[in-house]
Protein backbone atom coordinates (compact mmCIF):
# COMPACT_ATOMS: atom_id res chain seq x y z
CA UNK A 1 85.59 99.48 108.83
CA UNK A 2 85.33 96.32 110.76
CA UNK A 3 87.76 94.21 112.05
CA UNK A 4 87.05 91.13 109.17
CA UNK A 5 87.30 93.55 106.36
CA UNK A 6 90.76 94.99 107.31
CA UNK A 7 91.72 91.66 108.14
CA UNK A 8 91.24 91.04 104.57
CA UNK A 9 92.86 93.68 103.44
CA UNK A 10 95.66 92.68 104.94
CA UNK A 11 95.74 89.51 103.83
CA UNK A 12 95.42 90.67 100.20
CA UNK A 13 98.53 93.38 100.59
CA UNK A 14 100.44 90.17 101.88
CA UNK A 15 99.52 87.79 98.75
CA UNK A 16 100.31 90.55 96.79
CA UNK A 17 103.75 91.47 98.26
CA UNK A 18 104.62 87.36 98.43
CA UNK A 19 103.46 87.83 94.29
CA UNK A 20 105.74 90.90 93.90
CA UNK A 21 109.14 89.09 95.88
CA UNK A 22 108.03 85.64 93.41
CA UNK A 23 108.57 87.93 90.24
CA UNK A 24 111.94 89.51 91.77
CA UNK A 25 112.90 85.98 92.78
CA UNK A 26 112.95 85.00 89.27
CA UNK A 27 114.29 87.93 87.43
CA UNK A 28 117.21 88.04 90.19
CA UNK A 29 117.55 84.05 89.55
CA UNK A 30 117.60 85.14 85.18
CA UNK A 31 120.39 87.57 86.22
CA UNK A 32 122.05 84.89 88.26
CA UNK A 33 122.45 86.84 91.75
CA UNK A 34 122.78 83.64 94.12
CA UNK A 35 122.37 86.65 96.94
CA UNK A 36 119.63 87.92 96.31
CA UNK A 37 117.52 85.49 94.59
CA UNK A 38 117.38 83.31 97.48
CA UNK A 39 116.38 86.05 99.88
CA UNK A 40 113.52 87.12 97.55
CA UNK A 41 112.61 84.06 97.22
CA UNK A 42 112.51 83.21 101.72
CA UNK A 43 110.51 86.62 101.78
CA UNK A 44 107.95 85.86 99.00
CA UNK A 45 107.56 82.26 100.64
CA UNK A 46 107.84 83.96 104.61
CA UNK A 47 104.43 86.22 103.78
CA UNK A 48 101.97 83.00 102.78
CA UNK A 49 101.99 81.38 106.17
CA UNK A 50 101.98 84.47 108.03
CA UNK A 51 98.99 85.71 105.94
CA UNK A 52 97.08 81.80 106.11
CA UNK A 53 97.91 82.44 110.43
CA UNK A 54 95.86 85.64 110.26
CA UNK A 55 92.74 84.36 108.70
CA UNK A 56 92.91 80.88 110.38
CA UNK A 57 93.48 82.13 114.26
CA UNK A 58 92.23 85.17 116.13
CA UNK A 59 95.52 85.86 117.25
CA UNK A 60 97.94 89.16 117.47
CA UNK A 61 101.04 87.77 117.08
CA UNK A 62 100.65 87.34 113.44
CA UNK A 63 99.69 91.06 112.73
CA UNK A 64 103.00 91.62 114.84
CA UNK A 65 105.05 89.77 112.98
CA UNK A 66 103.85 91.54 110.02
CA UNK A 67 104.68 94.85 111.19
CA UNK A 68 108.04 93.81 112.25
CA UNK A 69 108.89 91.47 109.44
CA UNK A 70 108.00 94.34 106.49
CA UNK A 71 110.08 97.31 109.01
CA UNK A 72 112.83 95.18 108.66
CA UNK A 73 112.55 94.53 105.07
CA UNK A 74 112.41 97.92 104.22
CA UNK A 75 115.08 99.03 106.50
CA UNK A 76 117.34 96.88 104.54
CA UNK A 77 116.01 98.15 101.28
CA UNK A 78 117.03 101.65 102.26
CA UNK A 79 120.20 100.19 103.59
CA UNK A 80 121.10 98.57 100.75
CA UNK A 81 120.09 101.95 98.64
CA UNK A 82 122.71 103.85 99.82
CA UNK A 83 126.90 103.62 100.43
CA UNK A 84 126.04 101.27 103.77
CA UNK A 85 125.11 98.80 101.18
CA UNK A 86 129.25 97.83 101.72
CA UNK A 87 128.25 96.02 104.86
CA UNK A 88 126.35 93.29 103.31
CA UNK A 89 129.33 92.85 100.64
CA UNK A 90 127.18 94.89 97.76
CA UNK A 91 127.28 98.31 95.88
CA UNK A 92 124.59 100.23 96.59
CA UNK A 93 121.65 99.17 93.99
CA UNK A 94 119.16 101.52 92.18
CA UNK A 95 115.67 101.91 93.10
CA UNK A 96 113.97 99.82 90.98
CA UNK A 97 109.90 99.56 90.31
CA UNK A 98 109.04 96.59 91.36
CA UNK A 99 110.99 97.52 94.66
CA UNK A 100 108.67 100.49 94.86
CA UNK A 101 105.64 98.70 94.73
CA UNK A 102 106.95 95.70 97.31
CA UNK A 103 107.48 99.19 99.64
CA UNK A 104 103.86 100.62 99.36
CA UNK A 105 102.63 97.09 99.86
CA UNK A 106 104.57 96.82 102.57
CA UNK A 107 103.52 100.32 104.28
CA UNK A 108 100.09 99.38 103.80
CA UNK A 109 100.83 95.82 105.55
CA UNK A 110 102.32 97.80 108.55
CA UNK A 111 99.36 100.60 108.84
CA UNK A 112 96.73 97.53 107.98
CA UNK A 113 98.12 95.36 110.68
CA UNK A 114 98.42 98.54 113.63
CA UNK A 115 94.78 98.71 113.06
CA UNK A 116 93.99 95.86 113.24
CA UNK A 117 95.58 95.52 116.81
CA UNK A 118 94.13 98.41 117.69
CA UNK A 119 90.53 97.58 116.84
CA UNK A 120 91.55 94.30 119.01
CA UNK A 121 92.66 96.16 121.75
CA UNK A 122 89.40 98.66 121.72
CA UNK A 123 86.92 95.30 121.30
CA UNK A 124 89.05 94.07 124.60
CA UNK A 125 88.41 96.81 126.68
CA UNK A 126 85.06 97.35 125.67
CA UNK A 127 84.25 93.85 126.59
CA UNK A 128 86.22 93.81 129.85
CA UNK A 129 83.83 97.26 130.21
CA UNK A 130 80.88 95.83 129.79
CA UNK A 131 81.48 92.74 132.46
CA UNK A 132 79.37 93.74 135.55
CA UNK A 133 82.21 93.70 138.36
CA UNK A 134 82.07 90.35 140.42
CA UNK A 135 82.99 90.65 143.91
């Protein structure tokens, strides 16, 4: 697969995680939660730009922050799954569907972007390879 189709791919997984977080946003805002509504609604908003910065520059960092930004989110997900969910101020909360799908999004976000840094870091060498030596 090349490098502008996973992009894409990625890209997608994002708009449809940022879609996911929107409908959570409003069914946590229905069930008046002033915690988490809010933070559904940062992560929802957090993906678009982050998605626009992968198609618009040829630059890693975005595909970074990807990986790093859906770890995290899903580290707190599990967190707040279980009895550590005391340390944000919470019980912990059940695991609901559309959490599940935001998750497999997210995993495919994480395995989409790796690849796609890889794939940059294989076209680098290859080019650096393929420079006749100048000395």
């Amino acid at each position: 697969m090349n490098q502008k189709s996973l992009i894409g791919i990625v890209v997608g997984l994002m708009i449809a995680i940022s879609t996911v977080y929107f409908v959570e946003t409003i069914e946590e805002f229905e069930e008046q939660d002033m915690v988490k509504a809010p933070f559904f609604l940062i992560v929802a908003i957090a993906y678009i730009p982050v998605a626009y910065w992968m198609i618009s520059k040829k630059s890693s960092t975005p595909f970074a922050i990807a990986i790093a930004g859906s770890i995290g989110i899903m580290v707190l997900y599990a967190v707040t799954r279980t009895d550590m969910a005391v340390i944000f101020g919470m019980d912990a909360g059940g695991i609901g569907h559309l959490g599940i799908i935001s998750k497999v999004l997210q995993v495919g976000v994480v395995i989409g972007s790796f690849f796609v840094l890889l794939q940059s870091k294989k076209d680098k060498w290859l080019s650096h390879k393929e420079k006749p030596f100048a000395g």
